[in-house]
C-alpha atoms as a PDB file:
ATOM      1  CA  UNK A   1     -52.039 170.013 128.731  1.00  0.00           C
ATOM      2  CA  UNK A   2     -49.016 168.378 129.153  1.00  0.00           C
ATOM      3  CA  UNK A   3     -47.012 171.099 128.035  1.00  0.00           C
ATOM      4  CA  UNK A   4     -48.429 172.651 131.072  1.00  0.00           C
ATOM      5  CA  UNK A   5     -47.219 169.983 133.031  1.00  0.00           C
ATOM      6  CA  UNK A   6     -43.889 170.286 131.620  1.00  0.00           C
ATOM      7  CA  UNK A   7     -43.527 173.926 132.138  1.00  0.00           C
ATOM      8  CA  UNK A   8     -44.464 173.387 135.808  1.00  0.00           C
ATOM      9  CA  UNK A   9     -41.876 170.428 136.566  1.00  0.00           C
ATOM     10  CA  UNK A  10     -39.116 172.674 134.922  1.00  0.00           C
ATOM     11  CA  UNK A  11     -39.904 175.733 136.685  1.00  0.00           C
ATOM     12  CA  UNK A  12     -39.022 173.315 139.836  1.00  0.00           C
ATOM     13  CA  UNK A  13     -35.872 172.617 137.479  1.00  0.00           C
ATOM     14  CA  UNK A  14     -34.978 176.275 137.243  1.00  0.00           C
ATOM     15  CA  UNK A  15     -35.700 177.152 141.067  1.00  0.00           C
ATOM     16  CA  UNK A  16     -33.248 173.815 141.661  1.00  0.00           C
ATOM     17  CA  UNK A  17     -30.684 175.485 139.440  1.00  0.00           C
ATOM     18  CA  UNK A  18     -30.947 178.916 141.527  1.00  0.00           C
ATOM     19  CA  UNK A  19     -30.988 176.758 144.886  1.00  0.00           C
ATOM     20  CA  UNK A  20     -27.688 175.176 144.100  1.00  0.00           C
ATOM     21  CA  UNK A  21     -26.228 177.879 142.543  1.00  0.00           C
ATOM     22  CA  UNK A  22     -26.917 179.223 146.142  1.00  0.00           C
ATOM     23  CA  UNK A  23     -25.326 176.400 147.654  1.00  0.00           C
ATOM     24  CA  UNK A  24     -21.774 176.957 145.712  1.00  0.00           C
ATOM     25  CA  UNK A  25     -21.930 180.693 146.507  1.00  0.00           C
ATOM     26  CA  UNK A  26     -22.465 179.676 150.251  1.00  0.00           C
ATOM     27  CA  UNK A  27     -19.460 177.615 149.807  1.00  0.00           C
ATOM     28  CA  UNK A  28     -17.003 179.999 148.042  1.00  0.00           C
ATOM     29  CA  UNK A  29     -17.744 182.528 150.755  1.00  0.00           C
ATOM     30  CA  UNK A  30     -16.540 180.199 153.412  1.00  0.00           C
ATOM     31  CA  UNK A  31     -13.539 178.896 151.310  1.00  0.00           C
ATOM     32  CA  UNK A  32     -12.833 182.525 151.185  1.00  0.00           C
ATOM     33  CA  UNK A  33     -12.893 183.144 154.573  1.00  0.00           C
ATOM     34  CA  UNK A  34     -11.641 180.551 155.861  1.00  0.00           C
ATOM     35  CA  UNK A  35      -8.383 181.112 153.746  1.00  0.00           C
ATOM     36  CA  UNK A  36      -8.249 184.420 155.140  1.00  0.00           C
ATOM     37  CA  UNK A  37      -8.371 183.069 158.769  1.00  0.00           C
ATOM     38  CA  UNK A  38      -5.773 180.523 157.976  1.00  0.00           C
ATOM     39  CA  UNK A  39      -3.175 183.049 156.315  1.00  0.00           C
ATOM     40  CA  UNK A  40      -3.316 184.925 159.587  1.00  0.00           C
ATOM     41  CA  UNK A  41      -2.845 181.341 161.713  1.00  0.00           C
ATOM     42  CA  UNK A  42       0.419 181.016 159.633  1.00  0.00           C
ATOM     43  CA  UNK A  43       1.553 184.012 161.018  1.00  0.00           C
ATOM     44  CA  UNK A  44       0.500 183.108 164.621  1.00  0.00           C
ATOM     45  CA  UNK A  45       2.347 179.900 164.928  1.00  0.00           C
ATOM     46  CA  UNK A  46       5.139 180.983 162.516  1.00  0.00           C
ATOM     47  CA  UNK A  47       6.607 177.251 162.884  1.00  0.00           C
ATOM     48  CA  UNK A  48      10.402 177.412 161.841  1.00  0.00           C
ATOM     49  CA  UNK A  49      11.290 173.855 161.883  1.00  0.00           C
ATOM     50  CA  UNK A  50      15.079 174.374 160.424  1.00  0.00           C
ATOM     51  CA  UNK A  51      17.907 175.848 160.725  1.00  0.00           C
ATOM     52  CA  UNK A  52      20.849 176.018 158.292  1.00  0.00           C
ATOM     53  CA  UNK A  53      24.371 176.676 159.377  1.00  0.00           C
ATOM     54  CA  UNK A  54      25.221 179.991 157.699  1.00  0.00           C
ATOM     55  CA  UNK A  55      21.519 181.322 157.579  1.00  0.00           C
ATOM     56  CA  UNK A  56      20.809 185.082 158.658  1.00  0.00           C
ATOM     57  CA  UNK A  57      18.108 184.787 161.602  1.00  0.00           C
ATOM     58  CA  UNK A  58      15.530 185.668 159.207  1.00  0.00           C
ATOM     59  CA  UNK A  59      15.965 182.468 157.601  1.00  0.00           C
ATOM     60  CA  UNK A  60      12.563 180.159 157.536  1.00  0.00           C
ATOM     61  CA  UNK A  61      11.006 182.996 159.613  1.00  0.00           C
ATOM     62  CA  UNK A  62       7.226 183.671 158.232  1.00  0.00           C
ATOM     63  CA  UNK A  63       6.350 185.889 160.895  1.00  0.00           C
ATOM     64  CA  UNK A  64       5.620 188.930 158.888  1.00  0.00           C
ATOM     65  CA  UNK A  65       2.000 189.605 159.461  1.00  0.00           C
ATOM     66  CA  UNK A  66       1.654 191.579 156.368  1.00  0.00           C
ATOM     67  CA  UNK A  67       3.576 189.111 154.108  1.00  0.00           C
ATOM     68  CA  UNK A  68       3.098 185.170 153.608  1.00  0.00           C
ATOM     69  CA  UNK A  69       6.768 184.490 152.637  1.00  0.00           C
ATOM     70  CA  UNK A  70       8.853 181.748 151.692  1.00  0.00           C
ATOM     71  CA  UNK A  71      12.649 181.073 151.082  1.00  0.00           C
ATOM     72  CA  UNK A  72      15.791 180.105 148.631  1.00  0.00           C
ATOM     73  CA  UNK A  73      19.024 178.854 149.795  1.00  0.00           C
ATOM     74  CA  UNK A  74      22.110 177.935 147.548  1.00  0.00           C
ATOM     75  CA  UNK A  75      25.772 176.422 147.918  1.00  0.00           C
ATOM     76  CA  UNK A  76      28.299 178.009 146.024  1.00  0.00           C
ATOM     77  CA  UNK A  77      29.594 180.930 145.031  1.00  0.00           C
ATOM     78  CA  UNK A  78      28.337 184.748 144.324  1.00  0.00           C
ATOM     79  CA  UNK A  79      26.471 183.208 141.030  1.00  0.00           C
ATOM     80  CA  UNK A  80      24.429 181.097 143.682  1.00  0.00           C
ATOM     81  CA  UNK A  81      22.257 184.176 144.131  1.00  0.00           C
ATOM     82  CA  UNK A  82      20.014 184.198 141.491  1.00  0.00           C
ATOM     83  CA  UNK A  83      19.558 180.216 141.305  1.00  0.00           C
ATOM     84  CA  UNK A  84      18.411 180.355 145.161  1.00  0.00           C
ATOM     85  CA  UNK A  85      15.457 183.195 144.166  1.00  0.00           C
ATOM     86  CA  UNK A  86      14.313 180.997 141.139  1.00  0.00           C
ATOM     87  CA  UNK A  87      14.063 177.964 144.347  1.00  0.00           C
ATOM     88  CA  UNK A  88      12.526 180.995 146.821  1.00  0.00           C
ATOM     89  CA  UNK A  89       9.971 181.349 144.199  1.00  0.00           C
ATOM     90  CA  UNK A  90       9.187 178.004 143.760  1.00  0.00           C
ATOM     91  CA  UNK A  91       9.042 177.272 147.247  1.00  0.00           C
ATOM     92  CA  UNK A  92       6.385 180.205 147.524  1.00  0.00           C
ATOM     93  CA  UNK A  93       4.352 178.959 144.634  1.00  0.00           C
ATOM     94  CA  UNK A  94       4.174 175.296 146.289  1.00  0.00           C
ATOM     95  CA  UNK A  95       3.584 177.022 149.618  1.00  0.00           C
ATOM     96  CA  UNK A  96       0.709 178.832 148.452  1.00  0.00           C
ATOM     97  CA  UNK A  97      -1.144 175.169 146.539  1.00  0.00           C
ATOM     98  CA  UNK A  98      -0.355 174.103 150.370  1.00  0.00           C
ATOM     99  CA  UNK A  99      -2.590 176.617 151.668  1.00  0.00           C
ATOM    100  CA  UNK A 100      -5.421 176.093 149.276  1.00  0.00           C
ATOM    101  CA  UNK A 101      -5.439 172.098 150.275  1.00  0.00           C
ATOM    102  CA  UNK A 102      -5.418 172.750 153.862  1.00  0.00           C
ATOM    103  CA  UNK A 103      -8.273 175.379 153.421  1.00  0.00           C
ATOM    104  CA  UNK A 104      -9.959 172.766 151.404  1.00  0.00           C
ATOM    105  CA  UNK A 105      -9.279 169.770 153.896  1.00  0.00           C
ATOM    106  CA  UNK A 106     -10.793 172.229 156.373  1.00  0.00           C
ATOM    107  CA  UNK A 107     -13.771 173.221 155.155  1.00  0.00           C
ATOM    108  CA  UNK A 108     -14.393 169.540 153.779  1.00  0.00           C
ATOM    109  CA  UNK A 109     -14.464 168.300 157.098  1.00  0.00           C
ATOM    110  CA  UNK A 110     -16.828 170.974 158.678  1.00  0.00           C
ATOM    111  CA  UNK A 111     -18.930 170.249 156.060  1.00  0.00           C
ATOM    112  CA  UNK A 112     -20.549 167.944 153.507  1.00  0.00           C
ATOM    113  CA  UNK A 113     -20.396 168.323 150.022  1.00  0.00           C
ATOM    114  CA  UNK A 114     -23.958 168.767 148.750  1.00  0.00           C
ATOM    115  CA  UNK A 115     -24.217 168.009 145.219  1.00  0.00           C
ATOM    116  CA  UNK A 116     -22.392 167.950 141.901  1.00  0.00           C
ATOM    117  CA  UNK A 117     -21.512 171.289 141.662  1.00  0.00           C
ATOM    118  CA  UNK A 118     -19.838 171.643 145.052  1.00  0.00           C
ATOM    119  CA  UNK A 119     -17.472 168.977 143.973  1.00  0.00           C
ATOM    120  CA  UNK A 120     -16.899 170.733 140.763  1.00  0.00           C
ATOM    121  CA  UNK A 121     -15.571 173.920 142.843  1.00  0.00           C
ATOM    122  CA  UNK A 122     -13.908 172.396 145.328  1.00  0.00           C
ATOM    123  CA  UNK A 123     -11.889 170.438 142.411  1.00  0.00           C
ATOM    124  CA  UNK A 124     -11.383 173.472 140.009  1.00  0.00           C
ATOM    125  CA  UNK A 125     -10.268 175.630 143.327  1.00  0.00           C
ATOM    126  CA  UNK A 126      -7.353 172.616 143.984  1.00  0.00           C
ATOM    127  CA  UNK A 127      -6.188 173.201 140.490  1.00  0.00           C
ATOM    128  CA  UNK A 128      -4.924 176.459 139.009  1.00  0.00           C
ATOM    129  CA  UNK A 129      -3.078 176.672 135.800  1.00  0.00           C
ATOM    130  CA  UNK A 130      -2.074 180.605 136.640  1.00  0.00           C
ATOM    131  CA  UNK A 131      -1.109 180.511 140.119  1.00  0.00           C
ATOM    132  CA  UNK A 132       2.722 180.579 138.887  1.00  0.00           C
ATOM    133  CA  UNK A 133       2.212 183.606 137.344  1.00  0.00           C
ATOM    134  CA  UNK A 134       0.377 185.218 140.069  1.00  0.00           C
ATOM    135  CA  UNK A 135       3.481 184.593 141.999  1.00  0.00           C
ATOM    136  CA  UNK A 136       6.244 185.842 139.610  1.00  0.00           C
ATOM    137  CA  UNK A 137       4.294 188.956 138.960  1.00  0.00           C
ATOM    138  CA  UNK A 138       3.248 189.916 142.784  1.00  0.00           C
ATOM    139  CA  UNK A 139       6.093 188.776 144.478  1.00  0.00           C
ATOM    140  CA  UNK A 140       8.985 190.793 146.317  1.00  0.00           C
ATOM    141  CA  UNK A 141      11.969 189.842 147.513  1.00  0.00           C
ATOM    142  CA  UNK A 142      12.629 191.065 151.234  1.00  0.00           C
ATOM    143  CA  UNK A 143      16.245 189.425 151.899  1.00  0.00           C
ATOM    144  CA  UNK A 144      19.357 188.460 149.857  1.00  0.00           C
ATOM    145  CA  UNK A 145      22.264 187.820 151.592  1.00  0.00           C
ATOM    146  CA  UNK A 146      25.259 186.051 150.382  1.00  0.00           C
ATOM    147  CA  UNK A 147      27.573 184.384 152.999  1.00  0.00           C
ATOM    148  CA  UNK A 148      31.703 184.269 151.882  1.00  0.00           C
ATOM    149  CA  UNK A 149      33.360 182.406 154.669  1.00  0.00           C
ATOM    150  CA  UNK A 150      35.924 179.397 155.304  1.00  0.00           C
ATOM    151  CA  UNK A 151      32.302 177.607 156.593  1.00  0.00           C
ATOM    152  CA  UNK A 152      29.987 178.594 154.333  1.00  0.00           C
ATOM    153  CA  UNK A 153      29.616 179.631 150.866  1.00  0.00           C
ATOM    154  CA  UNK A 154      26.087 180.141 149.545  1.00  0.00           C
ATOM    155  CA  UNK A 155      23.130 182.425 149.564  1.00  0.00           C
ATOM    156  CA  UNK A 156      19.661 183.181 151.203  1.00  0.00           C
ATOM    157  CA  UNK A 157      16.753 184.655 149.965  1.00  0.00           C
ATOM    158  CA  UNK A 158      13.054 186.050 151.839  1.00  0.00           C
ATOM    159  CA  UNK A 159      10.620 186.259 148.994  1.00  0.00           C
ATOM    160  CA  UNK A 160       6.833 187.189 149.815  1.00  0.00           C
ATOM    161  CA  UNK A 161       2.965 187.888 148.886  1.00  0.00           C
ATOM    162  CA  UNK A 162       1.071 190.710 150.805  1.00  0.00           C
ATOM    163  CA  UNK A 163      -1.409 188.252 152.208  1.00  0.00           C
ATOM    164  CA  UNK A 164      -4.257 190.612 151.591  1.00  0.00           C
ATOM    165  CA  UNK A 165      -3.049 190.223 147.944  1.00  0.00           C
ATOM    166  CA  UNK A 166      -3.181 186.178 148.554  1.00  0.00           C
ATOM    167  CA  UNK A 167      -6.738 186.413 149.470  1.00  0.00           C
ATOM    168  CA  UNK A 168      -7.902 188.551 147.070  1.00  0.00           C
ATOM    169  CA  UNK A 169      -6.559 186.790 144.155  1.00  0.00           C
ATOM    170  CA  UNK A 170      -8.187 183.812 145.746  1.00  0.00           C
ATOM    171  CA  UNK A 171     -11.380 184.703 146.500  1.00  0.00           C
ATOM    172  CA  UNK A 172     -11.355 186.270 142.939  1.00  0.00           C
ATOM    173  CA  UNK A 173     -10.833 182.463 141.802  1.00  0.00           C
ATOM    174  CA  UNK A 174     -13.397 181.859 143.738  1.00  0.00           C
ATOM    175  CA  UNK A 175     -16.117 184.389 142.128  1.00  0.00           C
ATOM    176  CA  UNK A 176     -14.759 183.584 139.336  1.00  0.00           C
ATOM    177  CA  UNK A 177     -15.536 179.841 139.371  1.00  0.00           C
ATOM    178  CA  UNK A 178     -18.782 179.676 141.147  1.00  0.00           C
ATOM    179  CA  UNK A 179     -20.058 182.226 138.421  1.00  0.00           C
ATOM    180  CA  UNK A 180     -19.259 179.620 135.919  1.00  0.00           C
ATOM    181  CA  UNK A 181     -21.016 177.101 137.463  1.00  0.00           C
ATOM    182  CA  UNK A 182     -24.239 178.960 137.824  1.00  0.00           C
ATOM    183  CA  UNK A 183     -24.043 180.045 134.779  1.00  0.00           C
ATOM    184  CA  UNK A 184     -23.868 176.361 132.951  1.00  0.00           C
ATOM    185  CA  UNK A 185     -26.427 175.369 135.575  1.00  0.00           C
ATOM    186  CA  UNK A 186     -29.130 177.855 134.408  1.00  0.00           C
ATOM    187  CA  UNK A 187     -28.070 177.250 130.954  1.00  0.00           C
ATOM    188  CA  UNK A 188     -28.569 173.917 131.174  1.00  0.00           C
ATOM    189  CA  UNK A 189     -31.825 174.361 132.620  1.00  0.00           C
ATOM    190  CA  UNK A 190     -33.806 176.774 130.244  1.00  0.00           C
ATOM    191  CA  UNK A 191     -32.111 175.210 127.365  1.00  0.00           C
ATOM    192  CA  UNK A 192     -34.268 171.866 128.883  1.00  0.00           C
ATOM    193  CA  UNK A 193     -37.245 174.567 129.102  1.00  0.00           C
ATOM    194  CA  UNK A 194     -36.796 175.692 125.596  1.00  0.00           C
ATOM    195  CA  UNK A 195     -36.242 172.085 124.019  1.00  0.00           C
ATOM    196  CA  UNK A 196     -40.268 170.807 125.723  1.00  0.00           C
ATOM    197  CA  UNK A 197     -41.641 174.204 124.816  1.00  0.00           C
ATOM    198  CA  UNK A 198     -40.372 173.284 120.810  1.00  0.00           C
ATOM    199  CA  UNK A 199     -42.169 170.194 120.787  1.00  0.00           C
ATOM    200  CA  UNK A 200     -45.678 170.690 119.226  1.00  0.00           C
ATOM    201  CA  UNK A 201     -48.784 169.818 121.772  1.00  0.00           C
ATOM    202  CA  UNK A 202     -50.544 166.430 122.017  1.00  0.00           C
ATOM    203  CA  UNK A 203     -54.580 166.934 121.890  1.00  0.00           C
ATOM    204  CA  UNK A 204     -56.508 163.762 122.459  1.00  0.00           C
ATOM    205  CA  UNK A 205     -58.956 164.396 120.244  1.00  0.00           C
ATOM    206  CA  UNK A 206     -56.191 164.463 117.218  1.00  0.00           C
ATOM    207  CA  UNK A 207     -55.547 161.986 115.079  1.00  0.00           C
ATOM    208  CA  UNK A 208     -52.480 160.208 115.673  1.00  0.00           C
ATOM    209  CA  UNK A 209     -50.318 157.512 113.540  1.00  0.00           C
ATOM    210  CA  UNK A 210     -52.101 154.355 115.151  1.00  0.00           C
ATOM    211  CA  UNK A 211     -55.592 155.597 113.906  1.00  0.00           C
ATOM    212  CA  UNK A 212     -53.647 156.123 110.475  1.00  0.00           C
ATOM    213  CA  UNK A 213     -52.307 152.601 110.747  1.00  0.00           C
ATOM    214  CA  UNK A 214     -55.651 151.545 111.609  1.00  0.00           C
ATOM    215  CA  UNK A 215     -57.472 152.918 108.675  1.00  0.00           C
ATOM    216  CA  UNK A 216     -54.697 151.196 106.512  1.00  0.00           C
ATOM    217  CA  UNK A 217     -56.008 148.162 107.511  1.00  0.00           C
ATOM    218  CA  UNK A 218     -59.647 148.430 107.349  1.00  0.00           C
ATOM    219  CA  UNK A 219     -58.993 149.817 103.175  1.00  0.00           C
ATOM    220  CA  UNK A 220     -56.845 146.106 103.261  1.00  0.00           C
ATOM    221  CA  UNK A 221     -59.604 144.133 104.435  1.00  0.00           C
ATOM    222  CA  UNK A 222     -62.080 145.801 102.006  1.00  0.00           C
ATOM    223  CA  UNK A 223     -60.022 145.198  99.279  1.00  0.00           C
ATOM    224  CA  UNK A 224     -59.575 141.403 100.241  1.00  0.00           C
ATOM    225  CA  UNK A 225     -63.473 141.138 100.746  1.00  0.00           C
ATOM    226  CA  UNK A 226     -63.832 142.616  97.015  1.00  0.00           C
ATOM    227  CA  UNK A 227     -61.413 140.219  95.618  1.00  0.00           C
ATOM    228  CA  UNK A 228     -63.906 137.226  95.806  1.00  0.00           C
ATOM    229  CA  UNK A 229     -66.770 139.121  93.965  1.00  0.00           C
ATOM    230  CA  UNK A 230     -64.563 140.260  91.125  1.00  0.00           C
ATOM    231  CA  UNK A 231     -63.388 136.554  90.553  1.00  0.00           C
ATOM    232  CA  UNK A 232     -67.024 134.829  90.758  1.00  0.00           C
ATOM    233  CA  UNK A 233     -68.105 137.109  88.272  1.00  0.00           C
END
């Protein structure tokens, strides 16, 4: 009977798994969208905060609204070129970990993480090992420019993601996570099913190692009660 039980409390187990597994999905889709939103924003405000003397007026200028860019500058002479798209690049890889945290910071404040497995997403979405090759291999550079003057020596560089590119990679992470997580969840789950349903039943009316223990000691005491007999004779 109890195995009943058990099957019963970890069917509730299972329908748990499913319900958070629900719950992670609900939040990937937002993440998603919500990155999607933001990207556009970018392009909205387009906030170009500096201004370097030398710079073509496309310097520092996101406002591209089918590229999320970012830029290189370098003193120095013609060689400077190719040193100031390595820093372009970099600047676009950072750029883009700065759009993931503000997504996240977002979305955390709209709403509460619910249980482990939210946190676990929100975490493994912060982090990712192949972001700098995302950016290497999708990247394009829009503007080079090298300025040779008695003012300025150095170049400038426009490198960019399509942003529709940006969020799909992302909310490809994002799949691609949450489908992890449900997957150890229900794992985790019928392999808890599959353990109880091993275990052999308990009947009542079945002898069990205390009655064993008990008969032990009745064949001692009948023993020690012969003992006597066998001496007086």
């Amino acid at each position: 009977m109890w195995k009943k039980i058990s099957i019963i409390c970890l069917f509730f187990l299972v329908f748990g798994s499913q319900l958070a597994s629900a719950q992670i999905m609900g939040l990937a889709l937002s993440l998603g969208n919500t990155l999607a939103s933001y990207l556009f924003d970018v392009y909205l405000r387009n906030e170009n905060s500096f201004k370097l003397d030398g710079a073509p007026d496309w310097y520092g200028r996101n406002d591209d609204p089918e590229y999320d860019c970012a830029f290189g500058y370098m003193e120095g002479s013609l060689a400077s070129v190719e040193p100031a798209k390595l820093q372009a690049s970099k600047n676009l890889t950072a750029q883009q970990e700065r759009h993931v945290r503000a997504v996240l910071s977002s979305e955390i404040a709209k709403r509460k993480l619910q249980n482990e497995k939210e946190h676990l997403l929100v975490e493994r979405f912060k982090k990712d090992p192949d972001l700098k090759e995302f950016v290497f291999s999708n990247q394009h550079f829009m503007k080079v420019f090298y300025e040779d003057d008695e003012d300025v020596r150095a170049s400038f560089v426009k490198v960019c993601l399509r942003r529709e590119a940006v969020v799909d990679y992302q909310k490809e992470r994002l799949q691609r996570i949450t489908t992890e997580l449900s997957k150890n969840r229900a794992e985790s789950a019928f392999g808890e099913l599959d353990a109880q349903l091993d275990q052999p039943e308990l009947y009542l009316d079945t002898p069990t190692e205390f009655d064993s223990a008990a008969s032990k000691s009745k064949n001692a005491f009948e023993e020690l009660d012969q003992e006597p007999n066998q001496l007086d004779n």
